[in-house]
N, C-alpha and C. Protein backbone atom coordinates (compact mmCIF):
# COMPACT_ATOMS: atom_id res chain seq x y z
N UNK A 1 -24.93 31.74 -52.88
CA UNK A 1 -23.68 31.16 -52.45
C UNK A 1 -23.92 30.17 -51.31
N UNK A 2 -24.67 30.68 -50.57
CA UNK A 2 -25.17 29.56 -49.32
C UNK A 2 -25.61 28.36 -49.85
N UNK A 3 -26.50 28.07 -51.05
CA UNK A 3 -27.28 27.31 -51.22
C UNK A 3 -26.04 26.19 -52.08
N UNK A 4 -24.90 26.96 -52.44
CA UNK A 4 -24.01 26.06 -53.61
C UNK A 4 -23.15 25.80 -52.39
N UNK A 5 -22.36 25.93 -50.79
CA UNK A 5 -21.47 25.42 -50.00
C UNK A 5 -22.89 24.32 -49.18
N UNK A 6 -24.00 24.45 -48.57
CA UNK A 6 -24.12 23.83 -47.69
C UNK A 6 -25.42 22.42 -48.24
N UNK A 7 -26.24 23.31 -49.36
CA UNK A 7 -26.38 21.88 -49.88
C UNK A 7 -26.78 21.26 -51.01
N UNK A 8 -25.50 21.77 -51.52
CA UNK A 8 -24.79 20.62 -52.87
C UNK A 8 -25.88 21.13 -53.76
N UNK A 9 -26.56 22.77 -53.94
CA UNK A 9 -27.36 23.42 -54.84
C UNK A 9 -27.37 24.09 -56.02
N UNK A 10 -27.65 23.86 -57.06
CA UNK A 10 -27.80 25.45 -58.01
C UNK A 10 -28.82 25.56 -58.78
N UNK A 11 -29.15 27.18 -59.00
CA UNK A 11 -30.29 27.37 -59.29
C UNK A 11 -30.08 27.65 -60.77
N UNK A 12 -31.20 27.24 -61.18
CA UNK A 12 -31.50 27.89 -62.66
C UNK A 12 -32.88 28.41 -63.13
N UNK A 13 -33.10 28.94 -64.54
CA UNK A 13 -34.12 29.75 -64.53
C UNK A 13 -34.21 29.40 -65.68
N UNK A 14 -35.40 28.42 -65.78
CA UNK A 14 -35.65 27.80 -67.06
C UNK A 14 -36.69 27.66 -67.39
N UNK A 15 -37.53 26.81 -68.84
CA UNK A 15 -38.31 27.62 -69.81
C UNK A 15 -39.86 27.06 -68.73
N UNK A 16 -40.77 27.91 -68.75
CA UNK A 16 -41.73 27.65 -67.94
C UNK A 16 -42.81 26.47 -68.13
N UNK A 17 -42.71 25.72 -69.22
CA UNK A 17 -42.97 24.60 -69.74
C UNK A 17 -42.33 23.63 -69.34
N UNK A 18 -40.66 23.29 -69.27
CA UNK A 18 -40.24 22.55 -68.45
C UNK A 18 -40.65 21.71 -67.65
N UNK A 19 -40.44 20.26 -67.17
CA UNK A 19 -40.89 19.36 -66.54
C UNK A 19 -39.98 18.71 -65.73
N UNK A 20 -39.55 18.69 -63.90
CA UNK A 20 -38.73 17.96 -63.12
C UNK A 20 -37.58 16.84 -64.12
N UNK A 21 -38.51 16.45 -65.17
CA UNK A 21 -37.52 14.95 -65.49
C UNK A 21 -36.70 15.91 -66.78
N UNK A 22 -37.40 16.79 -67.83
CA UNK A 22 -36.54 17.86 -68.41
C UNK A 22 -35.53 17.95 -68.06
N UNK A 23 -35.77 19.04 -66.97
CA UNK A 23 -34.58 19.37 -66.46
C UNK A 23 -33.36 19.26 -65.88
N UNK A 24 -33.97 17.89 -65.24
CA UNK A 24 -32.87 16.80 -64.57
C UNK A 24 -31.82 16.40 -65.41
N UNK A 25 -32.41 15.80 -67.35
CA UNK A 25 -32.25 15.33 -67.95
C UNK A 25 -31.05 16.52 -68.67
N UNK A 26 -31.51 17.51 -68.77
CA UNK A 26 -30.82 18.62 -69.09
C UNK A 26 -29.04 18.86 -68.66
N UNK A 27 -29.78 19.26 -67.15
CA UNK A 27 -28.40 19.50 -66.66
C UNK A 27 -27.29 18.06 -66.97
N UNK A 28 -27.67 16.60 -66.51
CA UNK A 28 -27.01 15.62 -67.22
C UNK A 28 -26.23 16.01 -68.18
N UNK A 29 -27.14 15.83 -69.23
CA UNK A 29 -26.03 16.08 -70.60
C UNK A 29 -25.11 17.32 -71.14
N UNK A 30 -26.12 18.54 -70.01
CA UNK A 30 -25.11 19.73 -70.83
C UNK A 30 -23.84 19.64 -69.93
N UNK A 31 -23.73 19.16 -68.73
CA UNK A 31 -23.03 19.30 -67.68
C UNK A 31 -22.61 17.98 -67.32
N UNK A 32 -22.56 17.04 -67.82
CA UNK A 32 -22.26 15.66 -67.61
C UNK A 32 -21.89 15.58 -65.72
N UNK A 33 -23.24 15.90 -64.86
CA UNK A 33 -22.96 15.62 -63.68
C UNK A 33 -24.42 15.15 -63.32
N UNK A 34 -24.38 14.65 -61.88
CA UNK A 34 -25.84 13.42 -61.68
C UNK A 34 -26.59 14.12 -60.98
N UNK A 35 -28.07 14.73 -60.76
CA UNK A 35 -28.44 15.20 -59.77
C UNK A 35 -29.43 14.38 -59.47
N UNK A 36 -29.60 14.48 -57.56
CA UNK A 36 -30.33 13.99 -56.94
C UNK A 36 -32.05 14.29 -57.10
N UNK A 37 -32.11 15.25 -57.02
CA UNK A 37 -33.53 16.12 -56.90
C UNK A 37 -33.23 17.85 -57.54
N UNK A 38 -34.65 17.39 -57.89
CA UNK A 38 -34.98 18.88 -58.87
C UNK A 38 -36.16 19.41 -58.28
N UNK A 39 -36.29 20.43 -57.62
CA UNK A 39 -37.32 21.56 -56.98
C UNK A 39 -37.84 22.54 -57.94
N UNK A 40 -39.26 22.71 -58.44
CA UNK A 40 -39.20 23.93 -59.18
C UNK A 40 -39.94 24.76 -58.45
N UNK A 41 -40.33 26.02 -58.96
CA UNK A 41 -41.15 27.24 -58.23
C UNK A 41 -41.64 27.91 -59.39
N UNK A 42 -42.53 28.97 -59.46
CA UNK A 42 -42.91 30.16 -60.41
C UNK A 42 -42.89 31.46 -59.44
N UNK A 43 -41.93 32.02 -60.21
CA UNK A 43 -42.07 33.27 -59.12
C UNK A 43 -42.62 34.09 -59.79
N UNK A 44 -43.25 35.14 -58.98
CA UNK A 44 -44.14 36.17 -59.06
C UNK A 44 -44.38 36.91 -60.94
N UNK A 45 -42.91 36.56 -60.79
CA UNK A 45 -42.90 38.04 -62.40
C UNK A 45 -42.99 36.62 -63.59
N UNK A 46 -43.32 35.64 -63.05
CA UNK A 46 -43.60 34.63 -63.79
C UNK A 46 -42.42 33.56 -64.69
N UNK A 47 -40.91 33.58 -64.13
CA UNK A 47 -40.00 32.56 -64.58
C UNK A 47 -39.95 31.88 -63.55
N UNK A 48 -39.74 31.03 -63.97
CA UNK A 48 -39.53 29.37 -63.23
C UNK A 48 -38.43 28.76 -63.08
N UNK A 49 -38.10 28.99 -61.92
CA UNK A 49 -36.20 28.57 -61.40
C UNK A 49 -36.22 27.05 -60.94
N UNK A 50 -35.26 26.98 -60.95
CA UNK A 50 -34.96 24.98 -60.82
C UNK A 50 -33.82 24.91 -59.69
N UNK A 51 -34.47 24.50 -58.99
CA UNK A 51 -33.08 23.99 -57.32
C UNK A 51 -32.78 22.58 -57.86
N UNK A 52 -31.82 22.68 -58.25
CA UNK A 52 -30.76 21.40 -58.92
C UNK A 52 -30.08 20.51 -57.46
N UNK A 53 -30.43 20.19 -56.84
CA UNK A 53 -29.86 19.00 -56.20
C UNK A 53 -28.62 18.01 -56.54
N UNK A 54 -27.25 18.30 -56.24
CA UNK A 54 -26.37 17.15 -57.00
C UNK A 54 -26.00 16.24 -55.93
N UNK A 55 -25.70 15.13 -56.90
CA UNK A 55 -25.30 14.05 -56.31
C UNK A 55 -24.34 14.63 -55.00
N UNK A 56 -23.64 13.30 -54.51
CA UNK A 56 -22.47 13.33 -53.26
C UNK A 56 -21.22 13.52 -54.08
N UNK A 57 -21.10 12.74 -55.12
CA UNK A 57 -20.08 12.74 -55.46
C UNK A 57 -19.69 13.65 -56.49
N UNK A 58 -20.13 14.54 -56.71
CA UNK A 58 -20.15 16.23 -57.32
C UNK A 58 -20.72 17.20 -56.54
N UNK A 59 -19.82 18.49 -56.68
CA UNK A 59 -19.22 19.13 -55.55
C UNK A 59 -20.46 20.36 -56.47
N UNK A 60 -20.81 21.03 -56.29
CA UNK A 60 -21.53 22.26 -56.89
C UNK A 60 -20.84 23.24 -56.91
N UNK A 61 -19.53 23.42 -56.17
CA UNK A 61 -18.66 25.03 -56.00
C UNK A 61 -18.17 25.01 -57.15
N UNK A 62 -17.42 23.39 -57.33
CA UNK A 62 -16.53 22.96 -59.10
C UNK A 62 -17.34 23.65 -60.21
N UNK A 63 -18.96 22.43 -59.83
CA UNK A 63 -19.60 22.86 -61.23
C UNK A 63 -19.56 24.39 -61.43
N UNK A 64 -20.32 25.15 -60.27
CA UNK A 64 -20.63 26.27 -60.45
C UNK A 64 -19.31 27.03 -61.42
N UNK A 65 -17.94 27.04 -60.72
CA UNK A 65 -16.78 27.34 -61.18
C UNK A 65 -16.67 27.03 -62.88
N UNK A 66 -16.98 25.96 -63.05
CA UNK A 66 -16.42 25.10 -64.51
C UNK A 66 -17.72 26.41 -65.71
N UNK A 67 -18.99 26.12 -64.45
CA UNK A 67 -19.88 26.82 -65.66
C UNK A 67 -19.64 28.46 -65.86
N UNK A 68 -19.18 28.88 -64.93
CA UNK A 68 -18.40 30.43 -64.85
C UNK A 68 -19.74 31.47 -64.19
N UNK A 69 -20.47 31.01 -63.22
CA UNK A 69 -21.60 31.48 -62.37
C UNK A 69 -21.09 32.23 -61.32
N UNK A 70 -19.76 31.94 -60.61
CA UNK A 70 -18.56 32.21 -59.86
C UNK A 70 -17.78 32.84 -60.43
């Protein structure tokens, strides 16, 4: 919740093959919203989460809301 009010974040947990421009490309079309930067990681038990960065002019509380994560 911190990461979706203070900066403009959401996480996802996607396929471990995946590639920064993938995913970027992803959220775009399934979600018709713009993101700035895409962060990935591998955590320990081995899935690979995505810090979605959105634009200014999309709010992440909405998206989060619209996608039903909230």
């Amino acid at each position: 919740m911190k990461l979706i009010e203070d900066s403009n974040t959401l996480v996802f947990i996607v396929d471990i093959r995946a590639n920064k421009r993938q995913i970027k490309s992803a959220v775009k079309d399934l979600y018709s919203i713009e993101c700035d930067k895409v962060n990935t990681l591998i955590t320990p038990r081995g899935l690979k989460k995505a810090y979605v960065r959105l634009s200014k002019e999309h709010d992440a509380l909405d998206v989060a809301n619209r996608v039903g994560v909230i």
